[in-house]
PDB file of N, CA and C in Angstrom:
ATOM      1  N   UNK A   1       5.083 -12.064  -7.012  1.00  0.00           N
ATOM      2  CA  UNK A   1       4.665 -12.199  -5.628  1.00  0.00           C
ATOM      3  C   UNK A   1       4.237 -13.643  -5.376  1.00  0.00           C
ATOM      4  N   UNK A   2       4.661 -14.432  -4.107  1.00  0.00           N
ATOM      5  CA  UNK A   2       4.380 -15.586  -3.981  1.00  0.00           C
ATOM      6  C   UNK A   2       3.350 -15.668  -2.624  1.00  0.00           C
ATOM      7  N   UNK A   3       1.876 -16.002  -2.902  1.00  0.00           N
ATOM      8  CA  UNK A   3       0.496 -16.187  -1.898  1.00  0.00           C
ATOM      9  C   UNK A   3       0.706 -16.709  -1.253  1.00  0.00           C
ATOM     10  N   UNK A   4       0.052 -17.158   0.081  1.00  0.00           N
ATOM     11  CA  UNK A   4      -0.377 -18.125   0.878  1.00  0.00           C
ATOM     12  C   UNK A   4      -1.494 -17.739   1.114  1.00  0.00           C
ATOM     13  N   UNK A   5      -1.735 -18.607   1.930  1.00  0.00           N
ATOM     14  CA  UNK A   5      -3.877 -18.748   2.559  1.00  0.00           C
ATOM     15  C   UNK A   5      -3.217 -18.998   4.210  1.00  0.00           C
ATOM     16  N   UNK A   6      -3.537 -18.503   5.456  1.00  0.00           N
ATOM     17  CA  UNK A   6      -3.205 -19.100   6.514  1.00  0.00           C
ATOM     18  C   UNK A   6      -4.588 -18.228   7.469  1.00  0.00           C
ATOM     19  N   UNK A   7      -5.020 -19.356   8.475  1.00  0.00           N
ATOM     20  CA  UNK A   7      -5.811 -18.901   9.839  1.00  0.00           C
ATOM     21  C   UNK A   7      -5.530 -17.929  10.073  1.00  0.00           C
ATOM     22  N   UNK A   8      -5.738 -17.044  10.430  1.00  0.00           N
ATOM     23  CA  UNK A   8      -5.354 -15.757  11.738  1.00  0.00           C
ATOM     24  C   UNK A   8      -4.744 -16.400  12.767  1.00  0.00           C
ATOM     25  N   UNK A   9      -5.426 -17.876  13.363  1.00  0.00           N
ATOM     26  CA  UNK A   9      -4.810 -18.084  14.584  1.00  0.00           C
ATOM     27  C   UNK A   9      -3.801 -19.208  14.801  1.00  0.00           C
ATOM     28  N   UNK A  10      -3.524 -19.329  13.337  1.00  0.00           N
ATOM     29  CA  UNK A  10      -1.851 -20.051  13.536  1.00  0.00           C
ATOM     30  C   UNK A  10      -1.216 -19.104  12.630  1.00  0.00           C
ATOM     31  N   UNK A  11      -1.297 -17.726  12.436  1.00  0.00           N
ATOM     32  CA  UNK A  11      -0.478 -16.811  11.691  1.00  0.00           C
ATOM     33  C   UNK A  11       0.595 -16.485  12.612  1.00  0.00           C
ATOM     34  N   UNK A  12       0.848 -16.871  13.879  1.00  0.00           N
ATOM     35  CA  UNK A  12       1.775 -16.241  14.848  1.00  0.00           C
ATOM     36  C   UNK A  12       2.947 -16.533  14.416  1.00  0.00           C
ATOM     37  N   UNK A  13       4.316 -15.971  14.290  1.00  0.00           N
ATOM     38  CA  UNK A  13       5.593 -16.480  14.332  1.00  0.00           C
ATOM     39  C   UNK A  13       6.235 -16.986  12.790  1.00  0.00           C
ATOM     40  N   UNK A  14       5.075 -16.748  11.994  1.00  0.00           N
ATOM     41  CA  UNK A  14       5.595 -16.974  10.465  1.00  0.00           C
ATOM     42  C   UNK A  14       6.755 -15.795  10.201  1.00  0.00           C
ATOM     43  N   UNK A  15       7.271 -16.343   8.723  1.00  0.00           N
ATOM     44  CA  UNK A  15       8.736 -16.285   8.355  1.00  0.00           C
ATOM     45  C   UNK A  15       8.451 -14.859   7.216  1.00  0.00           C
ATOM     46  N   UNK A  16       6.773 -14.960   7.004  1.00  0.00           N
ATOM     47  CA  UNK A  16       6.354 -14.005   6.098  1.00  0.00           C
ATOM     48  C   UNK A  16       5.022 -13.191   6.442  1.00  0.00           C
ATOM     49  N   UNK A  17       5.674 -11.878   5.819  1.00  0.00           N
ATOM     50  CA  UNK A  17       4.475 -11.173   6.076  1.00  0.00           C
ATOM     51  C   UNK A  17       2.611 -11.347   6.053  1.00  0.00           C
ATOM     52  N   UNK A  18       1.892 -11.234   7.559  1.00  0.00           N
ATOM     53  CA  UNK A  18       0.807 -11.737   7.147  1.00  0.00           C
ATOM     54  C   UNK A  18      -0.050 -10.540   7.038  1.00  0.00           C
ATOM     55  N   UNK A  19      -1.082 -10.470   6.475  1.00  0.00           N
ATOM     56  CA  UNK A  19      -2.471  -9.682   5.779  1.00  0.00           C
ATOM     57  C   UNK A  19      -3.599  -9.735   6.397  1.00  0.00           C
ATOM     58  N   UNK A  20      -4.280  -9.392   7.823  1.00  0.00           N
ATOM     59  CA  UNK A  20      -5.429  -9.390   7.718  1.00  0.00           C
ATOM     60  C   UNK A  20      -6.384  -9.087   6.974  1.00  0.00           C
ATOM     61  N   UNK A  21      -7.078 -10.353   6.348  1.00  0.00           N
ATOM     62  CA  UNK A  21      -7.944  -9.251   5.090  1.00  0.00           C
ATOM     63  C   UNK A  21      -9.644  -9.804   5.920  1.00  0.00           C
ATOM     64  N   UNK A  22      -9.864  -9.338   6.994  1.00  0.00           N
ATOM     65  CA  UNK A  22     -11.564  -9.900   7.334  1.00  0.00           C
ATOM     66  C   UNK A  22     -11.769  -8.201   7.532  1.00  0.00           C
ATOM     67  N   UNK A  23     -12.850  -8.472   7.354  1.00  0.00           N
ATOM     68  CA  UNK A  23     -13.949  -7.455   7.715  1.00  0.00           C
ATOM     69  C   UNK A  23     -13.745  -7.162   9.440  1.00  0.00           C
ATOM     70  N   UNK A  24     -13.749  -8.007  10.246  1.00  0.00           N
ATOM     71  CA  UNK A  24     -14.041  -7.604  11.884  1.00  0.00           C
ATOM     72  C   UNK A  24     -12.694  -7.035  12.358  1.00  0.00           C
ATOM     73  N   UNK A  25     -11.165  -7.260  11.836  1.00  0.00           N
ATOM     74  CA  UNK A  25      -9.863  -6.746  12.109  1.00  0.00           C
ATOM     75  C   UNK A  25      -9.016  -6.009  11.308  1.00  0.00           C
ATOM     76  N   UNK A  26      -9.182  -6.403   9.889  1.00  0.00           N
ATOM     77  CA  UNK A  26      -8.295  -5.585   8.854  1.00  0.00           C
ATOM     78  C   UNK A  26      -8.287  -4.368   8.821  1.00  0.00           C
ATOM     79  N   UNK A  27      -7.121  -3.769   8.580  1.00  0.00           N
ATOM     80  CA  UNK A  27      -6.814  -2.185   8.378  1.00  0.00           C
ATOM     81  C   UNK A  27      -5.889  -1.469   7.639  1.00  0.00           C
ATOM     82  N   UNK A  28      -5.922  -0.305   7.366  1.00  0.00           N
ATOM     83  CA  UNK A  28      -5.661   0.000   6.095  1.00  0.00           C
ATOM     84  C   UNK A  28      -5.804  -0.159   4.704  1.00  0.00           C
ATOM     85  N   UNK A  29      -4.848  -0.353   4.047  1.00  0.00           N
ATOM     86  CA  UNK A  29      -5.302  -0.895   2.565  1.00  0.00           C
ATOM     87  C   UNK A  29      -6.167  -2.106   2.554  1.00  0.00           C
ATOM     88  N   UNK A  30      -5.598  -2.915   3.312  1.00  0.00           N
ATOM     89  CA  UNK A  30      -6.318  -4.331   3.327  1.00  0.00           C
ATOM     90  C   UNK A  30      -7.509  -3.972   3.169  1.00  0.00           C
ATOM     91  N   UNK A  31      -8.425  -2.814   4.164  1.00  0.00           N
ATOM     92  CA  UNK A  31      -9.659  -3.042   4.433  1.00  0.00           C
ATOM     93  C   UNK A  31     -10.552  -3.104   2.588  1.00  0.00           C
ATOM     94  N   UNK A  32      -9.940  -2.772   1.893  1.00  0.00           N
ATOM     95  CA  UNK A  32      -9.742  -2.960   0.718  1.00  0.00           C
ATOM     96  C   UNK A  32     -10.232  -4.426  -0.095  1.00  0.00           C
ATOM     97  N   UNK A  33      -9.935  -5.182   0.820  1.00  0.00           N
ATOM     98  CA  UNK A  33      -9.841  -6.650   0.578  1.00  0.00           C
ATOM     99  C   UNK A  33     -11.282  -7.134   1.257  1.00  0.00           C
ATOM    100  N   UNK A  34     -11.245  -6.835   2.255  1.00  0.00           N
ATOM    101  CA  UNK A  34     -12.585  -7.437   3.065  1.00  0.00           C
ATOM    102  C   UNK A  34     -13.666  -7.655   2.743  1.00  0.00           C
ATOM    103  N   UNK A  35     -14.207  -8.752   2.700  1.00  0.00           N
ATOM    104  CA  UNK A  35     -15.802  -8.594   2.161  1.00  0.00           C
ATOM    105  C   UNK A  35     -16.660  -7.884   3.133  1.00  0.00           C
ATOM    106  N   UNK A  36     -18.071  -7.521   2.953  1.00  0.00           N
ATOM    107  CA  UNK A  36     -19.121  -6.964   4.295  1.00  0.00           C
ATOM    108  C   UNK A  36     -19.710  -7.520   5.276  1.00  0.00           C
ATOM    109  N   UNK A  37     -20.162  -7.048   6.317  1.00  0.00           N
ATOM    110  CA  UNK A  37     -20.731  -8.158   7.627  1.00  0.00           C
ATOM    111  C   UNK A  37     -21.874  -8.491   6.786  1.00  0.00           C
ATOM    112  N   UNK A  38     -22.604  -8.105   5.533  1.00  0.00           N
ATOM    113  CA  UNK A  38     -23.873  -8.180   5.551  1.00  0.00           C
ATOM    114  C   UNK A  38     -23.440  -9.846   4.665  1.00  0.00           C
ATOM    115  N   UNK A  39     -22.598  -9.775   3.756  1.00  0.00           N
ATOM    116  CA  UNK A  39     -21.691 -11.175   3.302  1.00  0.00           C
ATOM    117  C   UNK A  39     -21.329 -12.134   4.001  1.00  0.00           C
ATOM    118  N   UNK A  40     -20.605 -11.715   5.386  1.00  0.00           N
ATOM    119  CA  UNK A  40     -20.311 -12.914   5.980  1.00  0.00           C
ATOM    120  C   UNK A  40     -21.325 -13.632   6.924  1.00  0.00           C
ATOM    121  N   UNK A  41     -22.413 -12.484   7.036  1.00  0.00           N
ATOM    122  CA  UNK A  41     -23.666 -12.842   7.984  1.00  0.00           C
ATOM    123  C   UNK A  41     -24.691 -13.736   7.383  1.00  0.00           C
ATOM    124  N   UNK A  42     -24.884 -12.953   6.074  1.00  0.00           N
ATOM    125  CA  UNK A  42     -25.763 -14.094   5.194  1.00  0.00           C
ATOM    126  C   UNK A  42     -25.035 -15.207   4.453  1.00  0.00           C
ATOM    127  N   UNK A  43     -23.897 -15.611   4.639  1.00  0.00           N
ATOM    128  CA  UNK A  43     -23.120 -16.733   4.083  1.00  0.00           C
ATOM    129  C   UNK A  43     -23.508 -17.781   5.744  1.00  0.00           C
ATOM    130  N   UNK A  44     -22.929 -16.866   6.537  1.00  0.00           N
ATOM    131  CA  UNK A  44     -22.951 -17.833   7.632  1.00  0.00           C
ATOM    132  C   UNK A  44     -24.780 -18.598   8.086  1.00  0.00           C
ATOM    133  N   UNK A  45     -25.354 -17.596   7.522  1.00  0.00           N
ATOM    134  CA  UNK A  45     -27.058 -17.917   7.936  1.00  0.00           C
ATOM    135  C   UNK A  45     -27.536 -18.833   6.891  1.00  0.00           C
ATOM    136  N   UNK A  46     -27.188 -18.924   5.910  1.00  0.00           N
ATOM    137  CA  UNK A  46     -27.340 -20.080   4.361  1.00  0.00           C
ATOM    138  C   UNK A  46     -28.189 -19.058   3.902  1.00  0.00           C
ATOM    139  N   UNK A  47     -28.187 -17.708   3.745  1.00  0.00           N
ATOM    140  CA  UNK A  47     -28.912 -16.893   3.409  1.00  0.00           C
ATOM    141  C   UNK A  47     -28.147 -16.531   1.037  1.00  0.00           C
ATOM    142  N   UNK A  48     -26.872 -16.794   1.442  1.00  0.00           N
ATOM    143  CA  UNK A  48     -26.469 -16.413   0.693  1.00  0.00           C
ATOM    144  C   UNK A  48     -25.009 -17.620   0.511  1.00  0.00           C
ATOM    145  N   UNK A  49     -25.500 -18.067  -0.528  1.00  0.00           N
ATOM    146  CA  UNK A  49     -24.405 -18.967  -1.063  1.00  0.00           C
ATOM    147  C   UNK A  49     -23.030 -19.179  -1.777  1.00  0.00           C
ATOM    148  N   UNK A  50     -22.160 -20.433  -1.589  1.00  0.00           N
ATOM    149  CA  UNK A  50     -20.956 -19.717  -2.401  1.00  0.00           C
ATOM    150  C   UNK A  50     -20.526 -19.145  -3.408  1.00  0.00           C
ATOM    151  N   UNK A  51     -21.755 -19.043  -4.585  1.00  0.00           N
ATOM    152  CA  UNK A  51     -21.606 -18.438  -5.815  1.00  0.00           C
ATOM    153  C   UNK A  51     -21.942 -17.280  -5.800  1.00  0.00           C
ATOM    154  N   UNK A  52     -23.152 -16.904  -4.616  1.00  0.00           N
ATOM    155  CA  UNK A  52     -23.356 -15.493  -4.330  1.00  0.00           C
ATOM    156  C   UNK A  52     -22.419 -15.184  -4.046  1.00  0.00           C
ATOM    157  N   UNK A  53     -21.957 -15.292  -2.832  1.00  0.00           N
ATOM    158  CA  UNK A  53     -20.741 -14.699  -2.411  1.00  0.00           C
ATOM    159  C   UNK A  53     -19.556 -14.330  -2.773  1.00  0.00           C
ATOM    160  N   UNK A  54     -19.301 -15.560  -3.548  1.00  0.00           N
ATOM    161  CA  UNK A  54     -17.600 -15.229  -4.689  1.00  0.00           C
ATOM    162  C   UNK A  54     -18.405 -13.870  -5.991  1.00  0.00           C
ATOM    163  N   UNK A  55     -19.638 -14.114  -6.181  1.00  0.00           N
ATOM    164  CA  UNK A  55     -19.692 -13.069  -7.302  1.00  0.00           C
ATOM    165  C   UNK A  55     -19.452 -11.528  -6.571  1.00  0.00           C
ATOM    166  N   UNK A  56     -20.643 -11.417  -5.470  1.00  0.00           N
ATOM    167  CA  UNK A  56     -20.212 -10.234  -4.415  1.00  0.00           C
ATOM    168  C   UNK A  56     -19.331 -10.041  -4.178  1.00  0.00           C
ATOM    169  N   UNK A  57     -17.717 -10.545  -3.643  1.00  0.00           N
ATOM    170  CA  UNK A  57     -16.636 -10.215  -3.429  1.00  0.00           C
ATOM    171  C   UNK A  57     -16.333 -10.085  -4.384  1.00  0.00           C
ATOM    172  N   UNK A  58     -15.734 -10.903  -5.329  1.00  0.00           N
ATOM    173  CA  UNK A  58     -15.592 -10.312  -6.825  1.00  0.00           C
ATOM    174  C   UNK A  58     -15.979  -9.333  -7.255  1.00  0.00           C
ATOM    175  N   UNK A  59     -16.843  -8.351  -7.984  1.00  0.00           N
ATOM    176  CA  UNK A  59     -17.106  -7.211  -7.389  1.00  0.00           C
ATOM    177  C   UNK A  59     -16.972  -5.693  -6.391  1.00  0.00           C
ATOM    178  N   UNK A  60     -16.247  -6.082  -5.056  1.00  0.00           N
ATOM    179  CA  UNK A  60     -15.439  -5.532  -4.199  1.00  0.00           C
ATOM    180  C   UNK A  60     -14.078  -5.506  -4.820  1.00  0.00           C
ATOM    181  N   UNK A  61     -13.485  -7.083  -5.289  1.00  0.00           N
ATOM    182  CA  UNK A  61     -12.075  -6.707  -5.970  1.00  0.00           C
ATOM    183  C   UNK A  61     -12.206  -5.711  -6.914  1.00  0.00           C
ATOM    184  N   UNK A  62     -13.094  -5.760  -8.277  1.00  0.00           N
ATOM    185  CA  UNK A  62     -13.092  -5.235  -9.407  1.00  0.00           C
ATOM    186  C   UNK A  62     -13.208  -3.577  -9.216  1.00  0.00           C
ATOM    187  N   UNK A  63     -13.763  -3.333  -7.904  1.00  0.00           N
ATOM    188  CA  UNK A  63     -14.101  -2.087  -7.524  1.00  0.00           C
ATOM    189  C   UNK A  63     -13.221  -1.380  -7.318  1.00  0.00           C
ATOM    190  N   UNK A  64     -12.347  -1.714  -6.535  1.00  0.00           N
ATOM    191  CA  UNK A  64     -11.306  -1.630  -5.857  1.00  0.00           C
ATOM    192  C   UNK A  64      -9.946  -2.221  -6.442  1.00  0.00           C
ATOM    193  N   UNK A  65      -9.922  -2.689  -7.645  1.00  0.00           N
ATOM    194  CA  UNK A  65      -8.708  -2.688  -8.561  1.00  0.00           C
ATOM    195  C   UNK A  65      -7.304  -2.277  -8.250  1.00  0.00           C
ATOM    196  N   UNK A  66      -7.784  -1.409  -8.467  1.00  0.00           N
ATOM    197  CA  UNK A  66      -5.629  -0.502  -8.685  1.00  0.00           C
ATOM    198  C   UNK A  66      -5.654  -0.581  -7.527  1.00  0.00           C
ATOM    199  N   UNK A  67      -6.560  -0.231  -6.199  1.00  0.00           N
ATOM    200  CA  UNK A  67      -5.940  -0.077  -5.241  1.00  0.00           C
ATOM    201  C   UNK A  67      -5.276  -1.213  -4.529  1.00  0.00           C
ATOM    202  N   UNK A  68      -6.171  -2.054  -4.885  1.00  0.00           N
ATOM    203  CA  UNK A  68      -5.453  -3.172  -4.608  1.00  0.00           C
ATOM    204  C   UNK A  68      -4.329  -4.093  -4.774  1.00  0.00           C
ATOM    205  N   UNK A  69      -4.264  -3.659  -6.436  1.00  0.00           N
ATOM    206  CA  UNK A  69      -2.729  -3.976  -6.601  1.00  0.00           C
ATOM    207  C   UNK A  69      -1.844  -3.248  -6.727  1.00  0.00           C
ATOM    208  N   UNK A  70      -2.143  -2.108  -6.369  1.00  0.00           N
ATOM    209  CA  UNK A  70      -1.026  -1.250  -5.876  1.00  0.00           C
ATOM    210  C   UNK A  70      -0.445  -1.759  -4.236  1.00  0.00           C
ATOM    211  N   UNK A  71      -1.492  -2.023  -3.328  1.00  0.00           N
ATOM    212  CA  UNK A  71      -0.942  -2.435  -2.146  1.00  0.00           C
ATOM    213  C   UNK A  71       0.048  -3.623  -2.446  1.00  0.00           C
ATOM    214  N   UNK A  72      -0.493  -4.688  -2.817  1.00  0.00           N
ATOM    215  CA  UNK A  72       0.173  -5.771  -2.619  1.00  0.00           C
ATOM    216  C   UNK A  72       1.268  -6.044  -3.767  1.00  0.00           C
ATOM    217  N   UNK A  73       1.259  -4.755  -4.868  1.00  0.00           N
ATOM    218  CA  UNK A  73       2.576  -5.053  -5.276  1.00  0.00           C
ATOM    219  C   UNK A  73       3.908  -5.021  -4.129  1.00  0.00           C
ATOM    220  N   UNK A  74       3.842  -4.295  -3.383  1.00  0.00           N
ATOM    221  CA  UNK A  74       4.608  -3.759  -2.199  1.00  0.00           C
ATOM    222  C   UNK A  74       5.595  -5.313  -1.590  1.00  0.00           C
ATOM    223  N   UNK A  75       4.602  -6.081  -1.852  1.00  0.00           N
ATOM    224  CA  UNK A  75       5.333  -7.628  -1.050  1.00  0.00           C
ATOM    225  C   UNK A  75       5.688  -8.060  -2.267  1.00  0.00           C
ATOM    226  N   UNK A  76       6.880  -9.197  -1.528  1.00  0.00           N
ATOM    227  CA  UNK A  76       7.409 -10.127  -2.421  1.00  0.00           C
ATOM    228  C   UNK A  76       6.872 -11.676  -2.235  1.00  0.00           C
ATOM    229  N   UNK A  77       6.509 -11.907  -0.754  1.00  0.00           N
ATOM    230  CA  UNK A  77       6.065 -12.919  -0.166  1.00  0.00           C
ATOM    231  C   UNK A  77       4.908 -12.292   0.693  1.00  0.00           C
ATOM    232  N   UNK A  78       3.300 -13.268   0.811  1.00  0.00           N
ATOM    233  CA  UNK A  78       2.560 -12.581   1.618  1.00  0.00           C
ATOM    234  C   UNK A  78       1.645 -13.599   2.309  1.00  0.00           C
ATOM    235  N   UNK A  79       1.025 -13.762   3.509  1.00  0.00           N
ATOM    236  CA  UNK A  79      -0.129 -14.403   3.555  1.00  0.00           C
ATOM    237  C   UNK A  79      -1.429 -13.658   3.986  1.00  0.00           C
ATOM    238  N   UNK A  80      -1.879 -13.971   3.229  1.00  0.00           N
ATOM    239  CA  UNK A  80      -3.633 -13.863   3.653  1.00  0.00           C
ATOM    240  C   UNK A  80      -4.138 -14.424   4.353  1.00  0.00           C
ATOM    241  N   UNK A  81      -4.443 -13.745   5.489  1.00  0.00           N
ATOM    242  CA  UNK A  81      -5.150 -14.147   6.785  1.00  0.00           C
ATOM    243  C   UNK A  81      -6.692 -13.920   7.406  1.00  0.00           C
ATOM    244  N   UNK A  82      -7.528 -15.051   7.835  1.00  0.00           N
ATOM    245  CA  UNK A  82      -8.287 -15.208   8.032  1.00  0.00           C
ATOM    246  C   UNK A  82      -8.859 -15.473   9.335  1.00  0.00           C
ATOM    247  N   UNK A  83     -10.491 -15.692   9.852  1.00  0.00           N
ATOM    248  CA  UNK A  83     -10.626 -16.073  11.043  1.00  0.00           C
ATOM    249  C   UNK A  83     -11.225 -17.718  10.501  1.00  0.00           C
ATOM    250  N   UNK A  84     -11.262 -17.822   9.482  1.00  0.00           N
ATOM    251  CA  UNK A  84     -12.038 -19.179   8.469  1.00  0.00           C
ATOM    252  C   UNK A  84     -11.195 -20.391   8.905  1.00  0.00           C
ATOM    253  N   UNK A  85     -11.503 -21.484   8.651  1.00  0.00           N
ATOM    254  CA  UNK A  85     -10.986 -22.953   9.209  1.00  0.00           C
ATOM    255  C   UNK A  85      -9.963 -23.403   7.934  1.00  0.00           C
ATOM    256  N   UNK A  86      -8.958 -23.731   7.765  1.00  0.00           N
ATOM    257  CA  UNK A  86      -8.492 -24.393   6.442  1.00  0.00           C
ATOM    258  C   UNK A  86      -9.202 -25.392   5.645  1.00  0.00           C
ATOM    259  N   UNK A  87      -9.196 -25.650   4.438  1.00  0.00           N
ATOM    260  CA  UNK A  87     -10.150 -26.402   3.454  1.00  0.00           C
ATOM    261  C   UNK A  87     -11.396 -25.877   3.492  1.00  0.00           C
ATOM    262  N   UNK A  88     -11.784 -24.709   4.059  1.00  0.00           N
ATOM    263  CA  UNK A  88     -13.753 -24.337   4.104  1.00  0.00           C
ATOM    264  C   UNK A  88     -13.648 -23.022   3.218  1.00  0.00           C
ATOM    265  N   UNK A  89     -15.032 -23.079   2.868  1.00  0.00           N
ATOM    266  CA  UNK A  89     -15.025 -21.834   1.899  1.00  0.00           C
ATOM    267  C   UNK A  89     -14.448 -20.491   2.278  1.00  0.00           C
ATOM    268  N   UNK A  90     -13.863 -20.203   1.703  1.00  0.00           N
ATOM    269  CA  UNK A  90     -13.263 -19.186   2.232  1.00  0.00           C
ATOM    270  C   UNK A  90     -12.604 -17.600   1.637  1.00  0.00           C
ATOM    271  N   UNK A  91     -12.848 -16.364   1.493  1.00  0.00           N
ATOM    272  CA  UNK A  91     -12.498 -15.590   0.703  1.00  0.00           C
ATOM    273  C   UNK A  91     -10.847 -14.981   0.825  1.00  0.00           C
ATOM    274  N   UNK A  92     -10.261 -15.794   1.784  1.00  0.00           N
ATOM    275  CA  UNK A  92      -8.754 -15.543   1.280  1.00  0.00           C
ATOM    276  C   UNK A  92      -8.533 -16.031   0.332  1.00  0.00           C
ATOM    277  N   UNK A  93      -9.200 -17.581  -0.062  1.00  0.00           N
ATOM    278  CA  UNK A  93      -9.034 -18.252  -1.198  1.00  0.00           C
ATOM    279  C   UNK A  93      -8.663 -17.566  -2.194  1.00  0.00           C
ATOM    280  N   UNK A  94     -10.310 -16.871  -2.382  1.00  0.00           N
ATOM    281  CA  UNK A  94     -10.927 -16.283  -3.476  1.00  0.00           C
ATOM    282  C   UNK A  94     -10.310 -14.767  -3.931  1.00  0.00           C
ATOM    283  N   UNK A  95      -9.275 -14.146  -2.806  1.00  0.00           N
ATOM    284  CA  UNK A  95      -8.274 -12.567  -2.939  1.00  0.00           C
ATOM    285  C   UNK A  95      -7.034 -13.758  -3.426  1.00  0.00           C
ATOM    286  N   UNK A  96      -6.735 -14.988  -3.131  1.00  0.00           N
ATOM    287  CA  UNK A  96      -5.452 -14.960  -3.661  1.00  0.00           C
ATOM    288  C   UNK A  96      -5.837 -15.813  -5.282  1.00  0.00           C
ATOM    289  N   UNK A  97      -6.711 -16.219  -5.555  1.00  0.00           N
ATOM    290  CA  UNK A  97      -6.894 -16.458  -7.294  1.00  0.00           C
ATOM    291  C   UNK A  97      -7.532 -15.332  -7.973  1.00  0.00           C
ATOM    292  N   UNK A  98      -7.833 -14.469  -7.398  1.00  0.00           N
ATOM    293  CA  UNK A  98      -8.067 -13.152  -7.685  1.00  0.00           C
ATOM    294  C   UNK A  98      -6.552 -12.728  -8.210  1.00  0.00           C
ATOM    295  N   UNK A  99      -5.928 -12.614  -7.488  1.00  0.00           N
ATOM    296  CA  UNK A  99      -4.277 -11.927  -7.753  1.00  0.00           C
ATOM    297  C   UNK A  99      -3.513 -12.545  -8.234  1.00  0.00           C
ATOM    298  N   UNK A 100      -3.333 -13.987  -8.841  1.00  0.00           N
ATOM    299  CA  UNK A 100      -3.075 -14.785  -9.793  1.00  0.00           C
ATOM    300  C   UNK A 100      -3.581 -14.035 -10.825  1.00  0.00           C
ATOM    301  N   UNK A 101      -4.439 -14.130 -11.021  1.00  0.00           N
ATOM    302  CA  UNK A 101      -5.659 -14.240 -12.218  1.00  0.00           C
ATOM    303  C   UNK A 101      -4.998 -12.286 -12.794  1.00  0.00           C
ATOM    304  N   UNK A 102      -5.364 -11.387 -11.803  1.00  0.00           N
ATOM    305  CA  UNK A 102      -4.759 -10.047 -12.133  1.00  0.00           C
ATOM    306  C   UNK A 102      -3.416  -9.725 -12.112  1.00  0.00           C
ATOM    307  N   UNK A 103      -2.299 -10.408 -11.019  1.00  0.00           N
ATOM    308  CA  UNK A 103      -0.973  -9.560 -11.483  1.00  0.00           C
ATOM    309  C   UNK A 103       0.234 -10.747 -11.472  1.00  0.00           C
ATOM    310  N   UNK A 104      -0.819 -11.947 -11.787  1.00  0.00           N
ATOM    311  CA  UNK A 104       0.728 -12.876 -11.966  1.00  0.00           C
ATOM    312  C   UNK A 104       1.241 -13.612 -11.189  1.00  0.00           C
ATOM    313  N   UNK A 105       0.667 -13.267  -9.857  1.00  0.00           N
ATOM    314  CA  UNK A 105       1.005 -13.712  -8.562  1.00  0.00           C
ATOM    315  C   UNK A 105       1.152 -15.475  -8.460  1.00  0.00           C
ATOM    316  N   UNK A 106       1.790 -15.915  -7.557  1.00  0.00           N
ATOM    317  CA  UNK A 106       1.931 -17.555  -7.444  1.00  0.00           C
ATOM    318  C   UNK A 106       1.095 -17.787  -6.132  1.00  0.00           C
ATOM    319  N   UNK A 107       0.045 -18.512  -6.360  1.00  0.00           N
ATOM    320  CA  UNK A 107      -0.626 -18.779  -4.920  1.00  0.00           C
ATOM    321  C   UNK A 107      -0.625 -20.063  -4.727  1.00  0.00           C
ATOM    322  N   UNK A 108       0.459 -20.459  -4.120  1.00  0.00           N
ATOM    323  CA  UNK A 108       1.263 -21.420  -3.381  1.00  0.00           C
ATOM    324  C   UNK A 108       0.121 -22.371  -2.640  1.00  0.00           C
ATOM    325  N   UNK A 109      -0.685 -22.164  -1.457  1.00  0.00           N
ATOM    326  CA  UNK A 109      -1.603 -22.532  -1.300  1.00  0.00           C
ATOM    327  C   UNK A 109      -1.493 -21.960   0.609  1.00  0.00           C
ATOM    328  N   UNK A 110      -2.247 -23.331   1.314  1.00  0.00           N
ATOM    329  CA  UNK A 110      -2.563 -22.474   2.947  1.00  0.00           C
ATOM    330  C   UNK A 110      -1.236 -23.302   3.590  1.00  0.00           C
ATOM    331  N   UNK A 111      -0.634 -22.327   4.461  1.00  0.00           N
ATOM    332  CA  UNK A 111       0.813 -22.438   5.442  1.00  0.00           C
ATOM    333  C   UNK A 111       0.023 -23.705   6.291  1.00  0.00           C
ATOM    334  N   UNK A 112       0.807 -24.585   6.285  1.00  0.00           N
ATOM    335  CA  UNK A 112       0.356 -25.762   7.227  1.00  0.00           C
ATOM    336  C   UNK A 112       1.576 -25.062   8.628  1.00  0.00           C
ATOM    337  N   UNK A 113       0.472 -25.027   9.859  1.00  0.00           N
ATOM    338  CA  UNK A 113       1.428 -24.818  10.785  1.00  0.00           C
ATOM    339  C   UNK A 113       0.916 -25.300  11.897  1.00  0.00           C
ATOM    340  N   UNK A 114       2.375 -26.044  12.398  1.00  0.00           N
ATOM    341  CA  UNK A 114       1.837 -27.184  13.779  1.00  0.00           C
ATOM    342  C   UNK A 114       1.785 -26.697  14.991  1.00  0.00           C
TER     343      UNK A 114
END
């Protein structure tokens, strides 16, 4: 399977399947993927930092294992989509070196789109 990282709001009109994986839109399996409002609330408040946070989501992956790579074996090409800014911390990042790291996956990096 070959990753990407892309915005939600330049995901329009791509060539490959995209993934909502946030907490406020994702559905279905994805929701799978999402970290919690109580995560993105205390990340956003400096309540909770990026090492908190990657360990907490981490955690959600590990939880949620098979199911997860059972979904995304399904693609051949995928992006992970976000409401996050490109280059900022971000947990699409952190689902696509996650899926490197577990099924092999190539995470290419974030769709530059003009």
């Amino acid at each position: 399977m070959i990753i990407h990282t892309v915005q939600l709001s330049r995901s329009r009109g791509l060539d490959v399947p995209v993934v909502d994986v946030t907490v406020k839109s994702a559905s279905g399996e994805a929701r799978f993927v999402a970290p919690t409002w109580d995560m993105v609330m205390g990340y956003k408040r400096g309540i909770i930092s990026e090492e908190e946070y990657t360990l907490l989501y981490e955690d959600i992956l590990e939880c949620n294992e098979r199911r997860i790579l059972d979904f995304f074996s399904t693609y051949d090409k995928v992006a992970l989509a976000c409401y996050c800014r490109p280059a900022a911390f971000c947990h699409r990042v952190l689902l696509a070196e996650w899926l490197v790291k577990k099924s092999g996956a190539s995470y290419i990096g974030e769709l530059s789109v003009c």
